[in-house]
Each structure stands twice: as structure tokens, then as C-alpha cells.
Protein backbone atom coordinates (compact mmCIF):
# COMPACT_ATOMS: atom_id res chain seq x y z
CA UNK A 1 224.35 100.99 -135.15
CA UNK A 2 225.18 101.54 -131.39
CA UNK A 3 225.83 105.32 -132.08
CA UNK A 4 222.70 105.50 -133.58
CA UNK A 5 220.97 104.45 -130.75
CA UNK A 6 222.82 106.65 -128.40
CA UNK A 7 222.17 109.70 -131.05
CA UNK A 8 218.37 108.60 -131.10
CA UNK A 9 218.88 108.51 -127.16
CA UNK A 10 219.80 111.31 -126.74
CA UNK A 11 217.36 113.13 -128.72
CA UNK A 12 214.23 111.80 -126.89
CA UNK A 13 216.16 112.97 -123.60
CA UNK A 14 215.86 116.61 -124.76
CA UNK A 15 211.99 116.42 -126.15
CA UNK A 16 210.71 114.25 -123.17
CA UNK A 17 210.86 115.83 -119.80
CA UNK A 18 209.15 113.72 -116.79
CA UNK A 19 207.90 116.97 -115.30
CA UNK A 20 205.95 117.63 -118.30
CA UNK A 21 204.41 114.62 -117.74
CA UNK A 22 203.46 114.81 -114.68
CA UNK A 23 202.05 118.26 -115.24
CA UNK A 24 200.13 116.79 -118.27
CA UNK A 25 198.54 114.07 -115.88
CA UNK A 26 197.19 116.50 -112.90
CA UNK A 27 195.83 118.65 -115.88
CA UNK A 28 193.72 115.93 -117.45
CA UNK A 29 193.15 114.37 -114.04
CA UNK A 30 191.53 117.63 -112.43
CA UNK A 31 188.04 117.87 -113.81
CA UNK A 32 187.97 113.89 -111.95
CA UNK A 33 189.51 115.25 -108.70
CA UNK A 34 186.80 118.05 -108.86
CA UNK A 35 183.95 116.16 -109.14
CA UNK A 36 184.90 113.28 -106.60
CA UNK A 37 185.58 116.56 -104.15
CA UNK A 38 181.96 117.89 -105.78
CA UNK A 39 180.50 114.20 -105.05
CA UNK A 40 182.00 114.24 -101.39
CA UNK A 41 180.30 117.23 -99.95
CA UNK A 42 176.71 115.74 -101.02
């Protein structure tokens, strides 16, 4: 059972990378970043 867990571990390791992430985030974050920047200037 314990290899298993390392095996399924190890797996999500390779498919999840924290950089994607982040980039993912700022994506869906930047039409709300341009409209408080929009908002500001008024």
C-alpha cells in the first residue's frame, strides 16, 4: 500500500507544476486587475 502511494505521488509531481498555477491565477485574475486600474483613473 505504501508503494502505491509513493507511485501515486509521484505521478501528481509530474502533472502538477506550481508555476502553472501561478500562471493560471494572474491569467484569470487580469480582467479584475484591469478594471480596478480602469476604476482608479476615474
Amino acid at each position: 500500500m505504501l508503494q502505491h502511494s509513493r507511485s501515486r505521488s509521484r505521478i501528481l509531481k509530474t502533472l502538477y507544476n506550481q508555476k502553472d498555477a501561478k500562471g493560471f491565477i494572474k491569467l484569470f485574475g487580469l480582467p479584475l486587475k484591469v478594471q480596478a486600474l480602469v476604476d482608479k483613473k476615474r
